[in-house]
PDB file of N, CA and C in Angstrom:
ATOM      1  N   UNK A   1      99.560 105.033  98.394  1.00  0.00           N
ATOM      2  CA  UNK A   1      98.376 105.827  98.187  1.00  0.00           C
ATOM      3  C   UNK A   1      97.793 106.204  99.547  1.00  0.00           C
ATOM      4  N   UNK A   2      97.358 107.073  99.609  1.00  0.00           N
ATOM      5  CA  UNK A   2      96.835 108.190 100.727  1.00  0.00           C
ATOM      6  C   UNK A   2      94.922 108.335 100.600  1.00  0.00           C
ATOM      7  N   UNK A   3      94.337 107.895 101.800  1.00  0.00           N
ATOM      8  CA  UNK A   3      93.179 107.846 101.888  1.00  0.00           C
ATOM      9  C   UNK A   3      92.319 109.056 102.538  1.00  0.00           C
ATOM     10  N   UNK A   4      91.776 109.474 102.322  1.00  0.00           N
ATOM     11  CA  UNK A   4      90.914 110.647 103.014  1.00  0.00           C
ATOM     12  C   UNK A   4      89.689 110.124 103.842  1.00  0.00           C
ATOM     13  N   UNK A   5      89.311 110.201 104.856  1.00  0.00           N
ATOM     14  CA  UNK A   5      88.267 109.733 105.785  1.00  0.00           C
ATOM     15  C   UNK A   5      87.360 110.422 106.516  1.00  0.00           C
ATOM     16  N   UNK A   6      85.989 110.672 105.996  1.00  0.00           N
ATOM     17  CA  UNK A   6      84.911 111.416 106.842  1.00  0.00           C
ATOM     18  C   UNK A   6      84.287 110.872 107.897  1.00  0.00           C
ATOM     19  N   UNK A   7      83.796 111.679 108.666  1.00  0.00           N
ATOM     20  CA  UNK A   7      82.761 110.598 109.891  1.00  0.00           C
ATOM     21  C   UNK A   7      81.395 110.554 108.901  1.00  0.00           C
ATOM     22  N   UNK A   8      80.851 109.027 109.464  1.00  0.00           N
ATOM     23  CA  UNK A   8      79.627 108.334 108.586  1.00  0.00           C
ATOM     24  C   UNK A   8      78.541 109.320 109.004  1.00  0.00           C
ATOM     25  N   UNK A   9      78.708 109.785 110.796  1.00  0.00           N
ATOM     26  CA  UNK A   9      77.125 110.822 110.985  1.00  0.00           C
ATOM     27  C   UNK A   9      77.173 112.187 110.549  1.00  0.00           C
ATOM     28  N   UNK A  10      78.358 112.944 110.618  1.00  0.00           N
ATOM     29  CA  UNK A  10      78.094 114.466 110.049  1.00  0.00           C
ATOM     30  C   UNK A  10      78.893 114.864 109.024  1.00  0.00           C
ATOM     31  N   UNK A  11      79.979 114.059 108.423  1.00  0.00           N
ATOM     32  CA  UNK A  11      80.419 114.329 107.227  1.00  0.00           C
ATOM     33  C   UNK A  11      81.678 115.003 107.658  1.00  0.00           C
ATOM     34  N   UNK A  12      82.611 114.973 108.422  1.00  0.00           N
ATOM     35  CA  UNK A  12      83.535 116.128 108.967  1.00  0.00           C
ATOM     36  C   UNK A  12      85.100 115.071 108.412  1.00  0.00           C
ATOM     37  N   UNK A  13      85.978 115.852 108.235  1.00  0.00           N
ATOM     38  CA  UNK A  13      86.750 115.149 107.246  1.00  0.00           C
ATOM     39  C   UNK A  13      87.857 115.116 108.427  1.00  0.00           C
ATOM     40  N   UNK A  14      87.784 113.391 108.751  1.00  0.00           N
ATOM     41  CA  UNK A  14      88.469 113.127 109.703  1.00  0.00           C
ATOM     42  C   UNK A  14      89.983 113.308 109.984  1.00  0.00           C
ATOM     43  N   UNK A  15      90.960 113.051 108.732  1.00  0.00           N
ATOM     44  CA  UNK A  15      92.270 112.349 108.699  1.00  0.00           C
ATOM     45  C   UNK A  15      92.421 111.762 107.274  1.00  0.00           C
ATOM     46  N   UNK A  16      94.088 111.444 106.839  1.00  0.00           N
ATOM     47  CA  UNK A  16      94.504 111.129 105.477  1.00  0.00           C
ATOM     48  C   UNK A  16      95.135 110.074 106.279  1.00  0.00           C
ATOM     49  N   UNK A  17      94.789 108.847 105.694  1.00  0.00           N
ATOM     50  CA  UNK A  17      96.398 107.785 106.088  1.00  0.00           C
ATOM     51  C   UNK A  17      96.193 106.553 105.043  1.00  0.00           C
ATOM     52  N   UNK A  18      97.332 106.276 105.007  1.00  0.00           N
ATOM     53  CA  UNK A  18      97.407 105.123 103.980  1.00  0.00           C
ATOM     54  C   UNK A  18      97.482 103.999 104.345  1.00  0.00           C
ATOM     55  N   UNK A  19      97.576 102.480 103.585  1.00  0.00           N
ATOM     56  CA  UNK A  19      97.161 101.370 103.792  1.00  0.00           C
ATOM     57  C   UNK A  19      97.453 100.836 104.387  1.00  0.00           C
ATOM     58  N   UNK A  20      97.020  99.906 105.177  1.00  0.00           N
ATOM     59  CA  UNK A  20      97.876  99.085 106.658  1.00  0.00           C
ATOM     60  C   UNK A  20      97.466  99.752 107.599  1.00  0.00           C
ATOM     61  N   UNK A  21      97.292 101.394 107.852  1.00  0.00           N
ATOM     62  CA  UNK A  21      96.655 101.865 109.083  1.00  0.00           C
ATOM     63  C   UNK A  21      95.338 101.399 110.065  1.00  0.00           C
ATOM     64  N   UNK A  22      95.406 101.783 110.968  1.00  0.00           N
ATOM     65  CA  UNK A  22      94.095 101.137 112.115  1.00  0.00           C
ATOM     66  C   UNK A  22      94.437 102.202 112.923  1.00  0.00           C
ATOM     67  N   UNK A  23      92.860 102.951 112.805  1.00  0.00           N
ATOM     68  CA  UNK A  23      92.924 104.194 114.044  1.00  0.00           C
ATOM     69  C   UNK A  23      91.600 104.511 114.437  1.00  0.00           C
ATOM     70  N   UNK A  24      91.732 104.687 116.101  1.00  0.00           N
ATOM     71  CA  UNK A  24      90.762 104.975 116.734  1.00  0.00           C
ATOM     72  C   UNK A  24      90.762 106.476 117.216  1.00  0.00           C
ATOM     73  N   UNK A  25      89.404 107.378 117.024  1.00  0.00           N
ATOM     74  CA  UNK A  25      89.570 108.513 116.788  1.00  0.00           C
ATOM     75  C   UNK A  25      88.021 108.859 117.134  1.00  0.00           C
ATOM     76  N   UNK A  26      88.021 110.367 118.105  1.00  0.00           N
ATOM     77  CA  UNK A  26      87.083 111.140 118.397  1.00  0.00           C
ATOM     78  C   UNK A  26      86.862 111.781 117.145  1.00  0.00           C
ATOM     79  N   UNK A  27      85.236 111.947 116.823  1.00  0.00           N
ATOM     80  CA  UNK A  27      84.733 113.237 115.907  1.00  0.00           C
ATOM     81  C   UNK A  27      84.739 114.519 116.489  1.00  0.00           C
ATOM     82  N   UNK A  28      85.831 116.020 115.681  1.00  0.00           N
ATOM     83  CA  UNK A  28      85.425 116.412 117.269  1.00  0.00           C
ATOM     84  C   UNK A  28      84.666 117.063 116.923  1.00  0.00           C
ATOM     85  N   UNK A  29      83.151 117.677 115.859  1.00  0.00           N
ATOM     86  CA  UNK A  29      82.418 117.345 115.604  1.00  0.00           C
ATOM     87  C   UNK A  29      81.388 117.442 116.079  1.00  0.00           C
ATOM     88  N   UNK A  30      80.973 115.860 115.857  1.00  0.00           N
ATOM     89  CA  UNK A  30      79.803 115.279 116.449  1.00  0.00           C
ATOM     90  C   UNK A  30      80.144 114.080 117.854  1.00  0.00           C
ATOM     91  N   UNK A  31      81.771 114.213 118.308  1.00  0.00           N
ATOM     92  CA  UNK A  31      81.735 113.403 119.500  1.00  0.00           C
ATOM     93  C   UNK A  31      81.949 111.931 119.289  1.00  0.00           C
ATOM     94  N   UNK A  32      81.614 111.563 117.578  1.00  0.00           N
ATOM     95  CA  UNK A  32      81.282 109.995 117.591  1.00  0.00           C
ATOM     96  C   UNK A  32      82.949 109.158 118.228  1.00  0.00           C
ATOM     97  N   UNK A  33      82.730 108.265 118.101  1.00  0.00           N
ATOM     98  CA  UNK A  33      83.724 107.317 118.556  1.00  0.00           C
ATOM     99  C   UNK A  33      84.151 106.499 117.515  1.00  0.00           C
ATOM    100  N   UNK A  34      85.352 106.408 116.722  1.00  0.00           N
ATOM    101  CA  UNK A  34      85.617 105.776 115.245  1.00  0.00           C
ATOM    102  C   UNK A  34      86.802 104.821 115.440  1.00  0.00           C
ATOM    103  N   UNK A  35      86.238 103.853 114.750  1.00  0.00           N
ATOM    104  CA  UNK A  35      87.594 102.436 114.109  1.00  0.00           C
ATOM    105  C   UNK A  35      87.745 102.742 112.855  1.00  0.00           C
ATOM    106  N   UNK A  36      88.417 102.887 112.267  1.00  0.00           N
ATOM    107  CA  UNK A  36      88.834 103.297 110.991  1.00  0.00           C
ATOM    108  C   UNK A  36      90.002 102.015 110.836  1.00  0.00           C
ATOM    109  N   UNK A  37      90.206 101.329 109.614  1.00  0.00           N
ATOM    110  CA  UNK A  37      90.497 100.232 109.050  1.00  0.00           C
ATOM    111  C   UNK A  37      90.856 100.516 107.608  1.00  0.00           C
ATOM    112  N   UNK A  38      92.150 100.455 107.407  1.00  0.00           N
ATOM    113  CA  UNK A  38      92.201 100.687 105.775  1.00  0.00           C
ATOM    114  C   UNK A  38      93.470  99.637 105.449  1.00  0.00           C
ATOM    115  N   UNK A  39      92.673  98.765 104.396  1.00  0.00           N
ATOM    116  CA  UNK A  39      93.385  97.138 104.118  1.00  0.00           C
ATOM    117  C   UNK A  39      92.799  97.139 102.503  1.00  0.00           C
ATOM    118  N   UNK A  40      94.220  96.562 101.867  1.00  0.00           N
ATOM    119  CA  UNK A  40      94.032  96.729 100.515  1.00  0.00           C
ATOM    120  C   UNK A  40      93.013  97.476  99.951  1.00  0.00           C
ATOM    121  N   UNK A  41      93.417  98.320 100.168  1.00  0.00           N
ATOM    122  CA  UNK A  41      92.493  99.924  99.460  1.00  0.00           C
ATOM    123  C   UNK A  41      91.256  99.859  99.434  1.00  0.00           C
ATOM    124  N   UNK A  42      90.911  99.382 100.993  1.00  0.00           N
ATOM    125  CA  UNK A  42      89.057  99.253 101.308  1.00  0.00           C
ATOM    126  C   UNK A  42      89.557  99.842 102.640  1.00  0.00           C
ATOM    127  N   UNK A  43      88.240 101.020 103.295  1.00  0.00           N
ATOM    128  CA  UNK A  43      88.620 102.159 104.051  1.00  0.00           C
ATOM    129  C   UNK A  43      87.146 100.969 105.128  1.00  0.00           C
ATOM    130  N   UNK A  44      87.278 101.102 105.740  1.00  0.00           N
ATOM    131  CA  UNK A  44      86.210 100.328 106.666  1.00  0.00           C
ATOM    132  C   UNK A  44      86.061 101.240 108.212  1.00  0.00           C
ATOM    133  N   UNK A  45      84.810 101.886 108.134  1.00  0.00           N
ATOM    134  CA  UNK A  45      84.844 103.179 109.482  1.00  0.00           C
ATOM    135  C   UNK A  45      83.678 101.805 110.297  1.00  0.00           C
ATOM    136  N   UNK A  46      84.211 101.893 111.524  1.00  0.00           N
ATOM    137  CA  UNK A  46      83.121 101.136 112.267  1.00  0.00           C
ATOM    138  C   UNK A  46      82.893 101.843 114.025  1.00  0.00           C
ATOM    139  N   UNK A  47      81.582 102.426 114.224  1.00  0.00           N
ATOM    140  CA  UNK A  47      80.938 103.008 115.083  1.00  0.00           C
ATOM    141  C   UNK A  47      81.212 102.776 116.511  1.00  0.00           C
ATOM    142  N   UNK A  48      82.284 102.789 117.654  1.00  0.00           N
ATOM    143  CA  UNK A  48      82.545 102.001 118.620  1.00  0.00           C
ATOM    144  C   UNK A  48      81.484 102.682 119.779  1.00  0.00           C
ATOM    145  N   UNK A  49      80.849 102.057 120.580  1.00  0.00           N
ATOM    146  CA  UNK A  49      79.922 102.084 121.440  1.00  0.00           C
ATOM    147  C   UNK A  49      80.778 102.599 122.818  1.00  0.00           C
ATOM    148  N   UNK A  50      80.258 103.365 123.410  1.00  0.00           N
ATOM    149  CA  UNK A  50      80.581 104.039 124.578  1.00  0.00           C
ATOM    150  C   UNK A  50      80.960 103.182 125.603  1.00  0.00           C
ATOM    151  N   UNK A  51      82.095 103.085 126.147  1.00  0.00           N
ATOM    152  CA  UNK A  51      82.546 102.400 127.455  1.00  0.00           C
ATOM    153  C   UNK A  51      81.932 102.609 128.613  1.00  0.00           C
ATOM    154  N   UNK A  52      81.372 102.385 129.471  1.00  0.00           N
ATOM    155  CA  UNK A  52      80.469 102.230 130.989  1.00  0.00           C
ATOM    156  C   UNK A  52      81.366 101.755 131.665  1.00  0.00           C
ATOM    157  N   UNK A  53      82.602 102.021 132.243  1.00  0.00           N
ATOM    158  CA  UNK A  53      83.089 101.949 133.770  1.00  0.00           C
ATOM    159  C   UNK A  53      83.167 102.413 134.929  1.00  0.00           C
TER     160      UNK A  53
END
C-alpha cells in the first residue's frame, strides 16, 4: 500500500511512498524541513529545526 503525504504548515502534497520508508524532505512550498516516517500504516511527519553551522 502506497501513502500520500502533505506538509502539516501549508498543505502541499509532498510525495507517495509506502511502508518501511523514512524521508527527509524540503517543502518547496513553504521551505519547511520534513521527517516523514511511515511504519505499519501510521504516516508520522515530524518538523526538523534548522541546522546553525
Amino acid at each position: 500500500m502506497t501513502y500520500y503525504t502533505v506538509c502539516p504548515d501549508c498543505g502541499y502534497k509532498l510525495l507517495k511512498a509506502s511502508d518501511g520508508s523514512e524521508i527527509e524532505i524540503y517543502c518547496p512550498k513553504c521551505k519547511a524541513k520534513l521527517l516523514i516516517s511511515i511504519k505499519d500504516g501510521k504516516v508520522l511527519i515530524q518538523k526538523q529545526t534548522a541546522d546553525k553551522t
